[in-house]
Structures are given as structure tokens and as C-alpha cells.
PDB file of N, CA and C in Angstrom:
ATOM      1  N   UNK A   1     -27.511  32.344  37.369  1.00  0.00           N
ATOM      2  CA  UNK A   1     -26.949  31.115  37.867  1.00  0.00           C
ATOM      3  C   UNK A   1     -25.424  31.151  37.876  1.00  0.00           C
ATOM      4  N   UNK A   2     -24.776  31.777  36.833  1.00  0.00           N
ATOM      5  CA  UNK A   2     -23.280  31.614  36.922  1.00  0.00           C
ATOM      6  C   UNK A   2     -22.924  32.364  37.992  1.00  0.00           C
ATOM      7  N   UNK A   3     -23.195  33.523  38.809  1.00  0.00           N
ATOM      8  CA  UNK A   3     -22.526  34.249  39.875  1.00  0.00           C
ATOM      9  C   UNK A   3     -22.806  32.845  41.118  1.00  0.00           C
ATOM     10  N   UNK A   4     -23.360  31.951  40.930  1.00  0.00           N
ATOM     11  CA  UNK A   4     -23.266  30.715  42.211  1.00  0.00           C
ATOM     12  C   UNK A   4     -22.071  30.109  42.216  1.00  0.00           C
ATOM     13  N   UNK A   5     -21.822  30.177  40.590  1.00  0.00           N
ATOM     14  CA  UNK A   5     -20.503  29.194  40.302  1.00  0.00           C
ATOM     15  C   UNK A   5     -18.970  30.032  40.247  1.00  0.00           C
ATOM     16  N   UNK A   6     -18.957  30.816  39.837  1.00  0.00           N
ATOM     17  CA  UNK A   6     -17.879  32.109  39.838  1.00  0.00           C
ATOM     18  C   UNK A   6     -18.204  33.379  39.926  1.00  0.00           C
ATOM     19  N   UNK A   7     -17.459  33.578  41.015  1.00  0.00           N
ATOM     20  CA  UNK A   7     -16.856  34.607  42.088  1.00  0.00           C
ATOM     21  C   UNK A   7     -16.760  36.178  40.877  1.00  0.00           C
ATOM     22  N   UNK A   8     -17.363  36.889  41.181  1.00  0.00           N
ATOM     23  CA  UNK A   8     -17.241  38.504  40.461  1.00  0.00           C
ATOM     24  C   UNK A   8     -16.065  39.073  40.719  1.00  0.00           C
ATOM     25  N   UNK A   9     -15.859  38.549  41.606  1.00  0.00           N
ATOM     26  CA  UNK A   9     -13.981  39.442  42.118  1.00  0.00           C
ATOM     27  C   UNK A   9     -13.442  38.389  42.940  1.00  0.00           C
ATOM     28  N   UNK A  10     -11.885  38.998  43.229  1.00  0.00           N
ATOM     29  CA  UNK A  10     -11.225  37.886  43.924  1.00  0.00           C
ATOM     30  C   UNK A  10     -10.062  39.213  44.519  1.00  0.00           C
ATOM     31  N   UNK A  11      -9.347  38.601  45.524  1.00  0.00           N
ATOM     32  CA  UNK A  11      -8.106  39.437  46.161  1.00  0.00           C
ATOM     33  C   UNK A  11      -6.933  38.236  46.161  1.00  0.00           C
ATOM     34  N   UNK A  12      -6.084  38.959  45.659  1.00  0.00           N
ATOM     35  CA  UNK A  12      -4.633  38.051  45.779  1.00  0.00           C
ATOM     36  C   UNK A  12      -3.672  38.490  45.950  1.00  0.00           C
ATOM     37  N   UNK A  13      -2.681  37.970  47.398  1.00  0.00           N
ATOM     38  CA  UNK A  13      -1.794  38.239  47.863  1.00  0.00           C
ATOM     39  C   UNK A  13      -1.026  38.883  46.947  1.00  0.00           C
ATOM     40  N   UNK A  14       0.005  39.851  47.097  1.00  0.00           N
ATOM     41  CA  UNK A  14       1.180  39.861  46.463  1.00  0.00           C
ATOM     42  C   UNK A  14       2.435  39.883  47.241  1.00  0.00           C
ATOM     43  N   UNK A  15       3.594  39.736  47.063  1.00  0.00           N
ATOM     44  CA  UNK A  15       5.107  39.486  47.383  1.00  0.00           C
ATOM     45  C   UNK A  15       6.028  39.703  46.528  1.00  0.00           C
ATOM     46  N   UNK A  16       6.817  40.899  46.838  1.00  0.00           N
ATOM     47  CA  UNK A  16       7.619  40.921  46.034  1.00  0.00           C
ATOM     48  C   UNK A  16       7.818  41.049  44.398  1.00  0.00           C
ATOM     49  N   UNK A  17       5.918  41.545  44.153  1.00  0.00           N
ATOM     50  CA  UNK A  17       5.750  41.614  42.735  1.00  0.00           C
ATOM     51  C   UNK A  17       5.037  40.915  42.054  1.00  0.00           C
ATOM     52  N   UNK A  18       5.113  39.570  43.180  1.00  0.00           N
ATOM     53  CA  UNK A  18       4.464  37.964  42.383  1.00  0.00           C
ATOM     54  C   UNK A  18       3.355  37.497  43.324  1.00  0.00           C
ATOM     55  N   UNK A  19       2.020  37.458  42.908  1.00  0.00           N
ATOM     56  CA  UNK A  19       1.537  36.806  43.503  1.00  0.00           C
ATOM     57  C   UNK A  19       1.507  35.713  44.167  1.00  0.00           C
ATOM     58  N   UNK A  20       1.148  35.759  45.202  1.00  0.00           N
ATOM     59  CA  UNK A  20       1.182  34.526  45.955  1.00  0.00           C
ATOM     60  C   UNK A  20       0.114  33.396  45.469  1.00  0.00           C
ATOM     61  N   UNK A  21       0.255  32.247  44.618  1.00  0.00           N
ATOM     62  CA  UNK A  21      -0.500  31.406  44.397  1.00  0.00           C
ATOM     63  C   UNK A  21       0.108  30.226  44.273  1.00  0.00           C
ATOM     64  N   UNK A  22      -0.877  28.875  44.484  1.00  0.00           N
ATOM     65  CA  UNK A  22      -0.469  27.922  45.158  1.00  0.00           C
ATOM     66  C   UNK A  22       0.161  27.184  43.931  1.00  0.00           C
ATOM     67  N   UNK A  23       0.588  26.084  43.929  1.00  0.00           N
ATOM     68  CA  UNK A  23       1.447  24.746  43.015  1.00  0.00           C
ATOM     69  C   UNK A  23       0.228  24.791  41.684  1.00  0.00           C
ATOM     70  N   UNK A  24      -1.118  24.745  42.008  1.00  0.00           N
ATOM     71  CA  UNK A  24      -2.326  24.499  41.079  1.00  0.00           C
ATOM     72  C   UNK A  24      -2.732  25.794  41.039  1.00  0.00           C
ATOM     73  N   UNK A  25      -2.568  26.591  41.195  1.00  0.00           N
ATOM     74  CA  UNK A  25      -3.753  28.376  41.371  1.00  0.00           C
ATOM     75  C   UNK A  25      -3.064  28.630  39.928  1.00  0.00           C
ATOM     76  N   UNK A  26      -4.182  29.090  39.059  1.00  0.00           N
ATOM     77  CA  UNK A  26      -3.612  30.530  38.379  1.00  0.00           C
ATOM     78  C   UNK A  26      -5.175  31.818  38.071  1.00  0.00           C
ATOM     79  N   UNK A  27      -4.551  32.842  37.532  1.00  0.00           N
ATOM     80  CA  UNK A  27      -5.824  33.789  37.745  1.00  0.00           C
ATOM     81  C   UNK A  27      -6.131  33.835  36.169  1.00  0.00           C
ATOM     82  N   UNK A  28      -7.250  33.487  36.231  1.00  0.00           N
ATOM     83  CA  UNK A  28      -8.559  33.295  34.774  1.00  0.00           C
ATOM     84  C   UNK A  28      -9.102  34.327  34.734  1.00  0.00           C
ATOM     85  N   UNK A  29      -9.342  35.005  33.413  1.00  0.00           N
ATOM     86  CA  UNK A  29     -10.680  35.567  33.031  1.00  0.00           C
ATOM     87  C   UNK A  29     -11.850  35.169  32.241  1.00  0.00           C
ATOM     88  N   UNK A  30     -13.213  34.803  33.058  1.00  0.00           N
ATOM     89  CA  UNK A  30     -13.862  34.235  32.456  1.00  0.00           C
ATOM     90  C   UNK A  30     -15.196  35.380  32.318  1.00  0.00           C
ATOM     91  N   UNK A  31     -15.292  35.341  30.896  1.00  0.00           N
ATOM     92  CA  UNK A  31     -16.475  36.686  30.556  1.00  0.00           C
ATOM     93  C   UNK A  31     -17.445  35.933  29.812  1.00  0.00           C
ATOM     94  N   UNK A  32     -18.426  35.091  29.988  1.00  0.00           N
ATOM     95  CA  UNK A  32     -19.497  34.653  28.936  1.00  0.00           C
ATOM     96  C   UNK A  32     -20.578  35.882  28.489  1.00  0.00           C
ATOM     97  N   UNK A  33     -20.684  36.842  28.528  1.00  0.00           N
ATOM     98  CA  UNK A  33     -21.684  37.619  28.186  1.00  0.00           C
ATOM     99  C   UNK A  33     -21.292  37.659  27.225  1.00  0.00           C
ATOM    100  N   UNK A  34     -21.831  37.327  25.976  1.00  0.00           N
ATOM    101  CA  UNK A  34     -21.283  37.488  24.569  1.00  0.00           C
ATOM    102  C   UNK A  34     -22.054  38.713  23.718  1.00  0.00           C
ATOM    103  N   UNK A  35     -23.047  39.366  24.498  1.00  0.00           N
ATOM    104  CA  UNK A  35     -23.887  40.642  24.192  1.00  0.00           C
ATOM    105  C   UNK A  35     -23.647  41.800  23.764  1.00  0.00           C
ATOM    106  N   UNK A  36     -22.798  41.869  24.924  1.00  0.00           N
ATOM    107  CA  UNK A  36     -21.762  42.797  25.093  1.00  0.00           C
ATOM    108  C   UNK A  36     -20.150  43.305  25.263  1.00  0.00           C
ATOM    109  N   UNK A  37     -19.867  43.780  23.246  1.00  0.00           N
ATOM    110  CA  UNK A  37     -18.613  43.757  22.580  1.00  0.00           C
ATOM    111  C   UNK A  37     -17.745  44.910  23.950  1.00  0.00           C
ATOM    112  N   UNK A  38     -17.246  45.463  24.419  1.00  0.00           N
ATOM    113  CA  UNK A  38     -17.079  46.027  25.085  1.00  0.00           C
ATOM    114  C   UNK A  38     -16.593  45.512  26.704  1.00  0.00           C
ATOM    115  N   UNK A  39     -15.167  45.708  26.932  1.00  0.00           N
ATOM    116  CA  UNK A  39     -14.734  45.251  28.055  1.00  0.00           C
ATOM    117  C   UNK A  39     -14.202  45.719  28.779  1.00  0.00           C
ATOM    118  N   UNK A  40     -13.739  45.730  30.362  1.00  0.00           N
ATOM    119  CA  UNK A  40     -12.938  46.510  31.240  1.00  0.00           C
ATOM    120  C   UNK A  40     -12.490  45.574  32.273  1.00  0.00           C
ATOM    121  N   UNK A  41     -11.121  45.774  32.675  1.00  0.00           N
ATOM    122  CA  UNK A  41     -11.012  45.012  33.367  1.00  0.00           C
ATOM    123  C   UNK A  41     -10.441  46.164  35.076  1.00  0.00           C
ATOM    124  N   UNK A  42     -10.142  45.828  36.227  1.00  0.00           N
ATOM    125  CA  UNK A  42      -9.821  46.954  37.264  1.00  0.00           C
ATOM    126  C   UNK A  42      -9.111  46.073  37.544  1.00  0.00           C
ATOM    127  N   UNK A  43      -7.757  46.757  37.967  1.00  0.00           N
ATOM    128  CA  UNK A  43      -7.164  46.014  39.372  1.00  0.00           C
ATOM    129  C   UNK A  43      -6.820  47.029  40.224  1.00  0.00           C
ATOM    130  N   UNK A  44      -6.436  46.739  41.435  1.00  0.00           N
ATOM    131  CA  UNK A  44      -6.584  48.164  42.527  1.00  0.00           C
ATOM    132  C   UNK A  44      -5.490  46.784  43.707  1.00  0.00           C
ATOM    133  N   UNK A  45      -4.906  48.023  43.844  1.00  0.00           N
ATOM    134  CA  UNK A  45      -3.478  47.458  44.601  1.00  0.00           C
ATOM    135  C   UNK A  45      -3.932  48.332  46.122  1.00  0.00           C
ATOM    136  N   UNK A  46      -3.263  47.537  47.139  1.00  0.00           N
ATOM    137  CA  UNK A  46      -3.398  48.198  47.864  1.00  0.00           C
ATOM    138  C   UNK A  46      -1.945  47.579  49.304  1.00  0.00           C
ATOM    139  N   UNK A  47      -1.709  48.964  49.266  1.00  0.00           N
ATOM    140  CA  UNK A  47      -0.054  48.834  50.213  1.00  0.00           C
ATOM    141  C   UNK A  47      -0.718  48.098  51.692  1.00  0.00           C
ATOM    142  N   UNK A  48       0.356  47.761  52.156  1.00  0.00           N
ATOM    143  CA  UNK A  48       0.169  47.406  53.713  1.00  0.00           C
ATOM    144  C   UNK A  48       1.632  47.058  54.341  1.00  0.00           C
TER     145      UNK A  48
END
């Protein structure tokens, strides 16, 4: 049920270093699996 409510991944602009996000945006990590001690996180940049 939670993948209905939040998104597994997300893409966000960048500029100049800083993401582009709005007056209200900021970027959360939300992990409820409490099962499993063990974490990773990816980010993957990509030029244009």
C-alpha cells in the first residue's frame, strides 16, 4: 500500500549546484521498513 502513497524515486532539476525546488518543496527520506538494519541510498547525476 505505501508505494500508492510515495513515489520509489524522484528526478530533480539542478542549477547551478542547487536544486531547483519550489517556495514549499524539500527532498525527504522516508524508509519505514524497520526489518531491515541496513541502508543505501543512489543518486546519479546526469549532464545535459
Amino acid at each position: 500500500m505505501l508505494p500508492a502513497i510515495v513515489a520509489p524515486s524522484i528526478t530533480v532539476p539542478v542549477a547551478d549546484g542547487a536544486p531547483l525546488l519550489g517556495t514549499w518543496q524539500s527532498i525527504v527520506l522516508v524508509d519505514l521498513n524497520r526489518d531491515n538494519p541496513r541502508r543505501s541510498v543512489r543518486l546519479s547525476f546526469v549532464g545535459g
